[in-house]
Structures are given as structure tokens and as C-alpha cells.
N, C-alpha and C. Protein backbone atom coordinates (compact mmCIF):
# COMPACT_ATOMS: atom_id res chain seq x y z
N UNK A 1 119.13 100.89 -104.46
CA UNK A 1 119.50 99.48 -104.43
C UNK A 1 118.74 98.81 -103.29
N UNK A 2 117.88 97.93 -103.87
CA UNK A 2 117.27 97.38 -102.51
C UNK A 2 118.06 95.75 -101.60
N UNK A 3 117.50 95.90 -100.48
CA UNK A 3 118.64 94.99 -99.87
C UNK A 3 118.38 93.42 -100.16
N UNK A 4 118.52 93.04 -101.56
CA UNK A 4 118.65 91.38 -102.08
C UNK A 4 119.97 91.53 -102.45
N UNK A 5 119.94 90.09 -102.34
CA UNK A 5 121.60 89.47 -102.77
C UNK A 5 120.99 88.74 -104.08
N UNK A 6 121.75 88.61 -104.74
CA UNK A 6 121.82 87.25 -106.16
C UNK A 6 123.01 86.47 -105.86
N UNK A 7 122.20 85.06 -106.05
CA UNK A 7 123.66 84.19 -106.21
C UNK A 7 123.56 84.13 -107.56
N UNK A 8 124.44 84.16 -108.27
CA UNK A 8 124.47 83.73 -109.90
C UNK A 8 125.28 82.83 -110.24
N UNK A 9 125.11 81.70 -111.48
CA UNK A 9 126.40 80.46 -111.55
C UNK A 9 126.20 80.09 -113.32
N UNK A 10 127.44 79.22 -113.38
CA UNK A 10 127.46 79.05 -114.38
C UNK A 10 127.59 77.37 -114.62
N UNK A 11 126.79 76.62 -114.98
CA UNK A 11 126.91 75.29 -114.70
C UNK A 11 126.69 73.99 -116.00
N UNK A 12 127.57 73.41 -116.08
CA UNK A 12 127.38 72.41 -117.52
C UNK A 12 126.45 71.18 -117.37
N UNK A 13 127.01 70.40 -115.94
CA UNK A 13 125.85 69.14 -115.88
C UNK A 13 125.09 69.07 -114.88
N UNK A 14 125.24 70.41 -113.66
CA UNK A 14 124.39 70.67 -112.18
C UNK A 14 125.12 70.91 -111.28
N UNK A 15 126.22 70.30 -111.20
CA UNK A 15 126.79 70.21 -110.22
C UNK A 15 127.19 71.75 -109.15
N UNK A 16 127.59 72.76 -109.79
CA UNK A 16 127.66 74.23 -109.35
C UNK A 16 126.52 74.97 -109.58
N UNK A 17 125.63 74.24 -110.18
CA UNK A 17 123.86 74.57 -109.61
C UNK A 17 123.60 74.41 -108.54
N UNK A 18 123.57 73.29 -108.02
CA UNK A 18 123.38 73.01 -106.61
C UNK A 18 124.54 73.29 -105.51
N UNK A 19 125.65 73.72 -105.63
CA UNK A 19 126.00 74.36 -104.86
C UNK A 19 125.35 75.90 -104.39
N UNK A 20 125.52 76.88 -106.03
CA UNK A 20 124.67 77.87 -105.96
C UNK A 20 122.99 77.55 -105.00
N UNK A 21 122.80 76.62 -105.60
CA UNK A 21 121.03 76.56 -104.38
C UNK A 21 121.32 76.13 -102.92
N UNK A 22 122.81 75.83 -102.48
CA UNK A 22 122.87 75.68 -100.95
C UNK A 22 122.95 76.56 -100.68
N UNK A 23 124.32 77.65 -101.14
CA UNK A 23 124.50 78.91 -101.10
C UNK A 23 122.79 80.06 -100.66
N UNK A 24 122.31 79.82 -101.75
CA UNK A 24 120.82 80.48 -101.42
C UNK A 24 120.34 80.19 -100.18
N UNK A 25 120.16 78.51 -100.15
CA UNK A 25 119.29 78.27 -99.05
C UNK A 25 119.74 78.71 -97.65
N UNK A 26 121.37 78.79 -97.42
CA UNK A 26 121.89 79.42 -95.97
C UNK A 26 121.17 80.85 -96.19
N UNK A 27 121.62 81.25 -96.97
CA UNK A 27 121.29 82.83 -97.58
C UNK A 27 119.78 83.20 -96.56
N UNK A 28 119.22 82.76 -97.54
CA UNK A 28 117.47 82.38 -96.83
C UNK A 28 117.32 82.42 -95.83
N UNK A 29 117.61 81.29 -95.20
CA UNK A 29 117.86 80.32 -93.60
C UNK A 29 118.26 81.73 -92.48
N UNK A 30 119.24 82.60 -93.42
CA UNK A 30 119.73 83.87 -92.61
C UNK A 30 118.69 84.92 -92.81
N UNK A 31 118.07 85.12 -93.67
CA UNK A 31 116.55 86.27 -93.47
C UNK A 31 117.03 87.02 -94.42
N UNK A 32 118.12 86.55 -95.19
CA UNK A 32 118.53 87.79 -96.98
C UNK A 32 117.46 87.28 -97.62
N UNK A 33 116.59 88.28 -98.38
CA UNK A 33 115.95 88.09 -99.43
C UNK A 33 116.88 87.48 -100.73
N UNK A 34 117.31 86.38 -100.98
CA UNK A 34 118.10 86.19 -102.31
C UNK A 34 117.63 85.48 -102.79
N UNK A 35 117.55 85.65 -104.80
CA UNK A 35 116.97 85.39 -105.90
C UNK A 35 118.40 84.57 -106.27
N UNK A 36 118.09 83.00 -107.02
CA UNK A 36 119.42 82.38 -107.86
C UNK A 36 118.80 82.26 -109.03
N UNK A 37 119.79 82.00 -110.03
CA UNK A 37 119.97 82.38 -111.03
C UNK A 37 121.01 81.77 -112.29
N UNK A 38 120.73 81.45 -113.23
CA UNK A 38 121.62 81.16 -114.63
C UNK A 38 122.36 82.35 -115.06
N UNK A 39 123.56 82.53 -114.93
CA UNK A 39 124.37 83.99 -115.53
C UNK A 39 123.57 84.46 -116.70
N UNK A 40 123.12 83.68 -117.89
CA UNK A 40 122.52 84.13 -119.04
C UNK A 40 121.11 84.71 -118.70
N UNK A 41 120.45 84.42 -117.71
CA UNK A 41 119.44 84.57 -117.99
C UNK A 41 118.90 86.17 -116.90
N UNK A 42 120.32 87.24 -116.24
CA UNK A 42 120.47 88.08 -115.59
C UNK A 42 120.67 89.11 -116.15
N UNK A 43 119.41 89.67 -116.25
CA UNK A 43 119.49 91.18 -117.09
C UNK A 43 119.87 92.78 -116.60
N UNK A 44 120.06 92.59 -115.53
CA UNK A 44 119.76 93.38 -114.59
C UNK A 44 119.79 93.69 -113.11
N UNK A 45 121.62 94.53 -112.44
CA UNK A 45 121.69 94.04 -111.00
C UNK A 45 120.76 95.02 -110.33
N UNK A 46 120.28 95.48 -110.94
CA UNK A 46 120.10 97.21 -109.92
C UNK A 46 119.24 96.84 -108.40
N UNK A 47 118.83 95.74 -108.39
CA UNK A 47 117.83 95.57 -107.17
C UNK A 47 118.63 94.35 -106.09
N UNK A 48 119.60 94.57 -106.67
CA UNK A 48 120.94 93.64 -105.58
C UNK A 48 121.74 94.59 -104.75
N UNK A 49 121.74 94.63 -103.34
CA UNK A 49 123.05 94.98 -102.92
C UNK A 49 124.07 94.17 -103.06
N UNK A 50 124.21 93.05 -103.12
CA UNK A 50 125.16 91.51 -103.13
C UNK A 50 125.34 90.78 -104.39
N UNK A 51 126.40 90.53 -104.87
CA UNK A 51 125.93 89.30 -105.66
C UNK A 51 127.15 87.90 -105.12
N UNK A 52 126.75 87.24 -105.68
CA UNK A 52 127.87 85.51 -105.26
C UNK A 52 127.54 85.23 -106.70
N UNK A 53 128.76 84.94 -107.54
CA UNK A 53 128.80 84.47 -108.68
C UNK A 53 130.00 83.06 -108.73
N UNK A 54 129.42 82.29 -109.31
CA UNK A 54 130.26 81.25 -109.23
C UNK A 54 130.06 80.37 -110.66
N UNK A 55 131.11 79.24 -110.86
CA UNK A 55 131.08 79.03 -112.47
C UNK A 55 131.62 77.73 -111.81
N UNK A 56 131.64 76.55 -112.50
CA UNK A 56 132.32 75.22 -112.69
C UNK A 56 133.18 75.52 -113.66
N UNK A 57 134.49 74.84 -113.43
CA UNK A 57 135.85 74.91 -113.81
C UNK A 57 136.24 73.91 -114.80
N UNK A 58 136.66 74.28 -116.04
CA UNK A 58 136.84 73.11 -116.67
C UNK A 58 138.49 73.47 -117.30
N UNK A 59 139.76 72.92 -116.83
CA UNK A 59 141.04 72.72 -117.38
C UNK A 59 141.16 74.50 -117.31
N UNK A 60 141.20 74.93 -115.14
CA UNK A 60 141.18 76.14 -115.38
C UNK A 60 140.48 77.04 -115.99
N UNK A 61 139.73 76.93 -116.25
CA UNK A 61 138.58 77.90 -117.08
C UNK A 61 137.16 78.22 -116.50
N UNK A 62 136.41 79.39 -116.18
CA UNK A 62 135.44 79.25 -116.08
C UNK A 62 134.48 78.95 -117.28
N UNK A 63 133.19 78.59 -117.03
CA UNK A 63 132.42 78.63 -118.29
C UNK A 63 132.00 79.86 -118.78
N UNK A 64 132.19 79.88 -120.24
CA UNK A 64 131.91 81.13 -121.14
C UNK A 64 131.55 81.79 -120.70
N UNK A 65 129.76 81.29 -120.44
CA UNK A 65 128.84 82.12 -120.11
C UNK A 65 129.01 83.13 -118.73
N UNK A 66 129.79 82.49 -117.88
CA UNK A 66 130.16 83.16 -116.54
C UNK A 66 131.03 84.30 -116.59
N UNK A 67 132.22 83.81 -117.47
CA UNK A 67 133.12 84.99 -118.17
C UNK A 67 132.44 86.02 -118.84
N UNK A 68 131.81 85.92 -119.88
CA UNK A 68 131.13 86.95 -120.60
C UNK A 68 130.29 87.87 -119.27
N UNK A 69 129.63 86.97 -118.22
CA UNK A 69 128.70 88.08 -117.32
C UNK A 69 129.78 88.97 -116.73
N UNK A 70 130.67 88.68 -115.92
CA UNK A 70 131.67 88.81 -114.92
C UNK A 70 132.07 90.07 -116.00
N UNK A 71 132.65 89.98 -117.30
CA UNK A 71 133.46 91.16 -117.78
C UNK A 71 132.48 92.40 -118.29
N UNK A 72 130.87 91.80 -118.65
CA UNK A 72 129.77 92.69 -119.14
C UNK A 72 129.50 93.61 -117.92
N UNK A 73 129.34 92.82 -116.96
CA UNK A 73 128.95 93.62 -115.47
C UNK A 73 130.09 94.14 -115.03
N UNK A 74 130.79 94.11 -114.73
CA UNK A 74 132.26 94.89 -114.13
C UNK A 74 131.78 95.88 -113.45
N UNK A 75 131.33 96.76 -114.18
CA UNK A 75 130.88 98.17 -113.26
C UNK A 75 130.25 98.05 -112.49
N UNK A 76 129.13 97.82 -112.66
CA UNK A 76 127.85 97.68 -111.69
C UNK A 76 128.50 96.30 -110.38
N UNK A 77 129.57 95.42 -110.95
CA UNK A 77 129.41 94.36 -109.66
C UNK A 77 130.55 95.24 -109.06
N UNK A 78 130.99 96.63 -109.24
CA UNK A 78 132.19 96.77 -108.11
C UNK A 78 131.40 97.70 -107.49
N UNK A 79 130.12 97.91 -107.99
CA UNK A 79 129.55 98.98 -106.95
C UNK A 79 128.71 98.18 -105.96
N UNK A 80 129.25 96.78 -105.71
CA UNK A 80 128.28 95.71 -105.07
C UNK A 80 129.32 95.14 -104.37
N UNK A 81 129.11 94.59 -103.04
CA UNK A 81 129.31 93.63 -102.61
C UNK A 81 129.75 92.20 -103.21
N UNK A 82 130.53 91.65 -103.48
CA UNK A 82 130.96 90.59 -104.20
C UNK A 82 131.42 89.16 -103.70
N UNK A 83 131.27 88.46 -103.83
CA UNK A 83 132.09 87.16 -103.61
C UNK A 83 132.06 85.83 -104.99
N UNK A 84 133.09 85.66 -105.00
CA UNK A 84 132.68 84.74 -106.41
C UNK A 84 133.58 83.24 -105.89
N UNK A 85 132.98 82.53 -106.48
CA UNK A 85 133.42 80.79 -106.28
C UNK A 85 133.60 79.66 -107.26
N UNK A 86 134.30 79.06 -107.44
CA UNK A 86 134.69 78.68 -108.46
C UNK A 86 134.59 76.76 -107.85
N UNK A 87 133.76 76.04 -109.07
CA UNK A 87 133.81 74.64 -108.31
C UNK A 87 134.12 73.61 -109.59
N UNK A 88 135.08 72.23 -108.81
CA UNK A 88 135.59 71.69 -110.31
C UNK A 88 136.64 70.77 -109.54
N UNK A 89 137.83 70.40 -109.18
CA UNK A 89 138.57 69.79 -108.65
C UNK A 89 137.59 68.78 -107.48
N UNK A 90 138.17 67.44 -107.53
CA UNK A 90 137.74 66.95 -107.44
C UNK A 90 138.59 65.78 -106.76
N UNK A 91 138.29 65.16 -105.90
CA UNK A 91 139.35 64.44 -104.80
C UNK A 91 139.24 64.32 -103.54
N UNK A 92 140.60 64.10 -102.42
CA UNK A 92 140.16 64.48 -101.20
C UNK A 92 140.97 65.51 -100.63
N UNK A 93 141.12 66.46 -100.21
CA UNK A 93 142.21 67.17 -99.17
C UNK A 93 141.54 68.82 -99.48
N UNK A 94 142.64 69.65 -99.67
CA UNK A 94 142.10 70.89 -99.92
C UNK A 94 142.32 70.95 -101.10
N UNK A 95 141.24 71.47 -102.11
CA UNK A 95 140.91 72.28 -103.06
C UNK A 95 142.46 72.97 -103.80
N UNK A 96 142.84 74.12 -103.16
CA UNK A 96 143.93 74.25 -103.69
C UNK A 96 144.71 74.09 -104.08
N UNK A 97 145.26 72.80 -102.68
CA UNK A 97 146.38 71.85 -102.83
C UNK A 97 145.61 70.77 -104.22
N UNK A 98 145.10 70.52 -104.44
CA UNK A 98 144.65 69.40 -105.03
C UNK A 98 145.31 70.26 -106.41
N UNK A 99 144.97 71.21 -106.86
CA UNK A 99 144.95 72.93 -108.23
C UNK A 99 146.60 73.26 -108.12
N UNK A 100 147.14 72.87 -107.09
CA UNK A 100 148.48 73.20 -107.04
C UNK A 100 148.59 75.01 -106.73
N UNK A 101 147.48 75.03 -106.01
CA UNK A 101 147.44 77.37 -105.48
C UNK A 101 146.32 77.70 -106.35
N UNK A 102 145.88 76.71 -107.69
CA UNK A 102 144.90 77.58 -108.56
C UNK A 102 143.71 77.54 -107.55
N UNK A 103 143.00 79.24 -108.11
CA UNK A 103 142.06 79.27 -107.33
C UNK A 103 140.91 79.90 -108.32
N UNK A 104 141.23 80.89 -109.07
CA UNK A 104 140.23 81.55 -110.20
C UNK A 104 140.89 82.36 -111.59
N UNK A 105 140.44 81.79 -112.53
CA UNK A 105 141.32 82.00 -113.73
C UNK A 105 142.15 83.00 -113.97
N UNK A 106 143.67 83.27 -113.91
CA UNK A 106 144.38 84.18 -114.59
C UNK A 106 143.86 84.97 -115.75
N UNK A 107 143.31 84.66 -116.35
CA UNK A 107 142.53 85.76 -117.48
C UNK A 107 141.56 86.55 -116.81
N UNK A 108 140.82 86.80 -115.79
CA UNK A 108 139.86 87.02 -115.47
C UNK A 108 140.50 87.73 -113.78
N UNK A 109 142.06 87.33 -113.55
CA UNK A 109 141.84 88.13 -112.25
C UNK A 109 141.91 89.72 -112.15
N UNK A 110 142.39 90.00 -113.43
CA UNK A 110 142.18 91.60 -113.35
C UNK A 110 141.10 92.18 -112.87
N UNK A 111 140.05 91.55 -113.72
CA UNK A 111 138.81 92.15 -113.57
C UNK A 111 138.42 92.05 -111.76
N UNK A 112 138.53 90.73 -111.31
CA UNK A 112 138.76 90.44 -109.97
C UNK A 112 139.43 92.02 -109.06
N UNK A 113 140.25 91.66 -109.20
CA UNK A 113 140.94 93.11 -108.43
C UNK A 113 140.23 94.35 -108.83
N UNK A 114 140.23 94.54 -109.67
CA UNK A 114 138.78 95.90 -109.91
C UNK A 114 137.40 95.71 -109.62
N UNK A 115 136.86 94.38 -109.28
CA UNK A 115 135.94 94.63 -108.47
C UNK A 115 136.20 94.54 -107.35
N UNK A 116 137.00 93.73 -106.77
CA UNK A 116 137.50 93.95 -105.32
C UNK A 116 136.25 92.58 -104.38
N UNK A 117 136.36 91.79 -104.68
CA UNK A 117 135.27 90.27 -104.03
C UNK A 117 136.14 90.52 -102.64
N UNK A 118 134.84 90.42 -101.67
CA UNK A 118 134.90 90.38 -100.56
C UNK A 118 135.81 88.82 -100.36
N UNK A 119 135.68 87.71 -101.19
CA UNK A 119 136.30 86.90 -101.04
C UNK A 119 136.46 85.74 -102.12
N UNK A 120 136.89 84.88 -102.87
CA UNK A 120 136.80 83.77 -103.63
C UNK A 120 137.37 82.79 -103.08
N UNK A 121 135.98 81.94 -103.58
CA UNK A 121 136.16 80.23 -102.66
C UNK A 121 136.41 79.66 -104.28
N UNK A 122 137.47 78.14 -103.74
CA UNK A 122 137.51 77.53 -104.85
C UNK A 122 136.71 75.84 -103.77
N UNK A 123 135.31 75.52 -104.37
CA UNK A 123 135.03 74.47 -104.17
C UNK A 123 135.37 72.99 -104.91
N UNK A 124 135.24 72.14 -104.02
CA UNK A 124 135.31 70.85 -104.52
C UNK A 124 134.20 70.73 -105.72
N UNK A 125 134.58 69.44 -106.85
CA UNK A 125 133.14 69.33 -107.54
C UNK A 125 132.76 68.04 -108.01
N UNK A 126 131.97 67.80 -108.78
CA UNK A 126 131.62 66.56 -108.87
C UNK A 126 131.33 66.23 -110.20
N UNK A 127 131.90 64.81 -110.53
CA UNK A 127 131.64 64.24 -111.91
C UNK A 127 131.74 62.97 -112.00
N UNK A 128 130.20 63.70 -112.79
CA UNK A 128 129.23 62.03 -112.79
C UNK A 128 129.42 61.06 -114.73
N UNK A 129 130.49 60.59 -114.54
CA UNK A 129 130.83 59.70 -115.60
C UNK A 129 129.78 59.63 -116.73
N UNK A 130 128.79 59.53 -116.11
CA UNK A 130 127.78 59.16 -117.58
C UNK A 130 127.15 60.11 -118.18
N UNK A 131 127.84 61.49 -117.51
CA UNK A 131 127.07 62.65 -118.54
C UNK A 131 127.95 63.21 -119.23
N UNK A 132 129.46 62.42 -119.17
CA UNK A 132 130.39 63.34 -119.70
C UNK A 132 130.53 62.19 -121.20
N UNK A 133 130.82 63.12 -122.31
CA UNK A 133 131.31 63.03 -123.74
C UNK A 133 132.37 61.84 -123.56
N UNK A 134 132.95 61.44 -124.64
CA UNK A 134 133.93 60.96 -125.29
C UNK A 134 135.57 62.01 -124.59
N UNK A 135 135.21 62.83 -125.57
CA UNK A 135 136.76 64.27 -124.85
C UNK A 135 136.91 64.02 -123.59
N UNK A 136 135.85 64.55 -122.75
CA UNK A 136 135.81 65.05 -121.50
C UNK A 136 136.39 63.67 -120.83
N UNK A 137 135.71 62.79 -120.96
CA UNK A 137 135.97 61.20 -120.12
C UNK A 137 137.65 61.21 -119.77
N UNK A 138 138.72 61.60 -121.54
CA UNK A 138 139.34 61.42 -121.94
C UNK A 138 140.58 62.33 -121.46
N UNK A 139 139.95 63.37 -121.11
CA UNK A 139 140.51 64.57 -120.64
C UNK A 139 140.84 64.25 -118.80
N UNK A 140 139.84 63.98 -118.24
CA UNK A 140 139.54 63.84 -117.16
C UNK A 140 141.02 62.14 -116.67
N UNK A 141 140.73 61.44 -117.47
CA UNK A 141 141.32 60.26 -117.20
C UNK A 141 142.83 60.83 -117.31
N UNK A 142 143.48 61.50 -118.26
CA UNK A 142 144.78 61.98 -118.45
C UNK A 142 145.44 62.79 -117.13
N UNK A 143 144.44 63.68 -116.37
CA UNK A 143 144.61 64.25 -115.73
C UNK A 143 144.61 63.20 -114.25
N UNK A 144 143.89 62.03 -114.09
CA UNK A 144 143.63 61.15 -113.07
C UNK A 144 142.99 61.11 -112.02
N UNK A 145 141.59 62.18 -112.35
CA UNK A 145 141.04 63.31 -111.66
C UNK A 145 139.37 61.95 -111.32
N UNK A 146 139.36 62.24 -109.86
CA UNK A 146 138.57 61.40 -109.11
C UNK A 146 137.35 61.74 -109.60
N UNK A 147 136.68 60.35 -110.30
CA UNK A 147 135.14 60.64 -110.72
C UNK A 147 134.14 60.43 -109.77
N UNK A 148 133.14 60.89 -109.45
CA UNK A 148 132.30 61.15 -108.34
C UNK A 148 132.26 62.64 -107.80
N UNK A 149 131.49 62.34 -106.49
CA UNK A 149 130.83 63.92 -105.72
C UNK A 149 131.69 64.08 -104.82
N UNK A 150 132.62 65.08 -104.92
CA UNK A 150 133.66 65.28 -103.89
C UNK A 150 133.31 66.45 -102.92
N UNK A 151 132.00 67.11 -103.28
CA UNK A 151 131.76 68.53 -102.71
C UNK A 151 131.98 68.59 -101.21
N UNK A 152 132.24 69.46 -100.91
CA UNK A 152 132.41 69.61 -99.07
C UNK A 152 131.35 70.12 -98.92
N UNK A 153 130.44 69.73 -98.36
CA UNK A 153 128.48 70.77 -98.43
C UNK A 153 128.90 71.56 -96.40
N UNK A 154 130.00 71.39 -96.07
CA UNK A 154 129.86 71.63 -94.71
C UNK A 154 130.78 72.61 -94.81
N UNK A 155 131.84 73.25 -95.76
CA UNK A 155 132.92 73.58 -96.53
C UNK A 155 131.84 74.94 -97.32
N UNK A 156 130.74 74.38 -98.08
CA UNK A 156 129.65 75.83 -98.91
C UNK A 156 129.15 75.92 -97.84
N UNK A 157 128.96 75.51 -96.70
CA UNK A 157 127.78 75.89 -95.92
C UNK A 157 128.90 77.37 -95.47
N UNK A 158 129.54 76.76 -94.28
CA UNK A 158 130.29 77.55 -93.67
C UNK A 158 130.15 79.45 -94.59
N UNK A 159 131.03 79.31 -95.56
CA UNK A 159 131.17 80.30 -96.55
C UNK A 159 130.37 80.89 -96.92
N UNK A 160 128.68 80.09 -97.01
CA UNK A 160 127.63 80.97 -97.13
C UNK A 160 127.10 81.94 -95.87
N UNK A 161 127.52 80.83 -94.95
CA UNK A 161 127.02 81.71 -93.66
C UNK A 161 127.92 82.63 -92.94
N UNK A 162 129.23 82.88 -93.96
CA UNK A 162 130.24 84.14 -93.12
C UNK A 162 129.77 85.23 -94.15
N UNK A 163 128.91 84.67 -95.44
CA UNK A 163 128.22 85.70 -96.44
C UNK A 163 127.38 86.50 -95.91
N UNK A 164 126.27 85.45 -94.94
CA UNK A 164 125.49 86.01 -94.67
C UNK A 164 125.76 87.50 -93.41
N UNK A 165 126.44 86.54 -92.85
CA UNK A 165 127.19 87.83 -91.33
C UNK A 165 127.48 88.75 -91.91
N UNK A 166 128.14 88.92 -92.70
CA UNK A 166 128.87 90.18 -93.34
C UNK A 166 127.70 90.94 -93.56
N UNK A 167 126.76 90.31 -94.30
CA UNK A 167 125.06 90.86 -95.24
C UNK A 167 124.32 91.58 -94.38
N UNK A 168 124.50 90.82 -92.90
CA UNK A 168 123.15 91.06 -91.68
C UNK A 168 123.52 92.31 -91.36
N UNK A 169 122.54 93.31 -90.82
CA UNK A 169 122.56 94.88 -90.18
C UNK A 169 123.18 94.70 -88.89
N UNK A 170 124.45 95.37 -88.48
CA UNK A 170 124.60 95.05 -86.86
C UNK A 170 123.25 95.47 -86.10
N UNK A 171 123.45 94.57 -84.65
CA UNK A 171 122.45 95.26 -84.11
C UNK A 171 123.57 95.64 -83.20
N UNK A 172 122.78 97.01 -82.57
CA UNK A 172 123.53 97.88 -81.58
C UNK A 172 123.12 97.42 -80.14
């Protein structure tokens, strides 16, 4: 296993794309070799010690595509280093409180506990009105859920860079 991390994500209109690419860039900034990435388009962990997988949240849910990686890989991500993040709520205060405690889908925390994630962040997220459907608009308004960029970028930073500490070789 050579010493790269992957961030991997799962994202509908960008928004947990570009979290995933801050994520990287602290990553970087810290001297980890890390590769990012579309969940679909990850064939293969064997050259990761690390991965950070994260998905945008829609009515509790990650996206498919994130689910399908997360339960395909199982094995191989518990023989890894883990952290996974979940972004979607949207507002001001904490994340949680905003989810009422939700933090990463009940269908999916089993698998969670058998890989054992060094940690899961639930980030703020952002939605930009004019890329969303008819449903979604509709969905979103029922719920009363703040449209715009709510991300905390000082909130991913932090989290990437307690990633990275953990990642770095002590020095003696």
C-alpha cells in the first residue's frame, strides 16, 4: 500500500465537489500525496493508505452512487484508514442541530461500524435555486430549508487538517 490518500465524493450539482477539492487541497498544502475523485469513476484502492469519502445528502440519503461504492468496497476500506463526510443541510448554527442529531444515513451505519471511520463530519451545503428541478424546489420549500451557500470552508478546513495530522509520520 503506498502512502496516498483518496478523497472520494459523490455530488449532484458541485457543491460536495468542491468541498472534496478543499479537502484535497489542505491534504496537499500538508505534503500527502492525494488523488480526488468521482466514486464511479474508482476502480481500485490498493495504492491508498487513506481514503475520505463523502456524498451530498438529499432527504437523509446519500447519493446512490456513494452508497453502492461504500458497500462494494467494505473490505478493502476497513483495511484503510477512513473518514467519511456527509454535506447537505443548509442554514446557520450547527449542522446537527439544524438534522435534529442526523449525521450519516441509518441504512448505511452498519457498514460504518465495520469499517470503523476514524471520524464522520456532517457539513453544511449549498443550494443554488436555479439548478434545482420542479420536485426538488418543491421538496426543499416544504422542508423551509435555506437556499444559498451555507458551507463553513473554515469548519472543512479545520477537519482536513486534523486528517492530515493523524496522516503525517511522527517525528521523533
Amino acid at each position: 500500500m503506498d502512502n496516498r490518500v483518496l478523497v472520494v465524493y459523490a455530488s449532484k450539482y458541485g457543491a460536495t465537489a468542491e468541498i472534496a477539492e478543499k479537502i484535497t487541497q489542505v491534504l496537499r498544502q500538508a505534503g500527502l500525496h492525494t488523488d480526488v475523485s468521482l466514486v464511479d469513476r474508482v476502480r481500485d484502492l490498493t495504492p491508498y493508505q487513506a481514503v475520505v469519502l463523502g456524498s451530498a445528502v438529499y432527504a437523509g440519503k446519500w447519493r446512490k452512487e456513494a452508497e453502492k461504492f461504500l458497500r462494494a468496497n467494505e473490505k478493502p476500506l476497513g483495511e484503510r484508514r477512513v473518514w467519511l463526510f456527509s454535506s447537505g443541510p443548509t442554514g446557520k448554527g450547527d449542522p446537527g442541530e439544524l438534522t435534529r442529531g442526523w449525521r450519516f444515513p441509518a441504512t448505511l451505519q452498519i457498514i460504518a461500524d465495520r469499517i470503523k471511520p476514524k471520524d464522520i463530519a456532517l457539513f453544511h451545503g449549498s443550494v443554488d435555486v436555479n439548478k434545482l428541478n420542479f420536485i426538488e424546489k418543491q421538496m426543499l420549500t416544504n422542508v423551509n430549508a435555506l437556499m444559498g451557500d451555507s458551507r463553513d470552508w473554515q469548519a472543512i478546513t479545520s477537519w482536513a487538517i486534523s486528517i492530515a495530522d493523524s496522516l503525517r509520520p511522527s517525528v521523533s
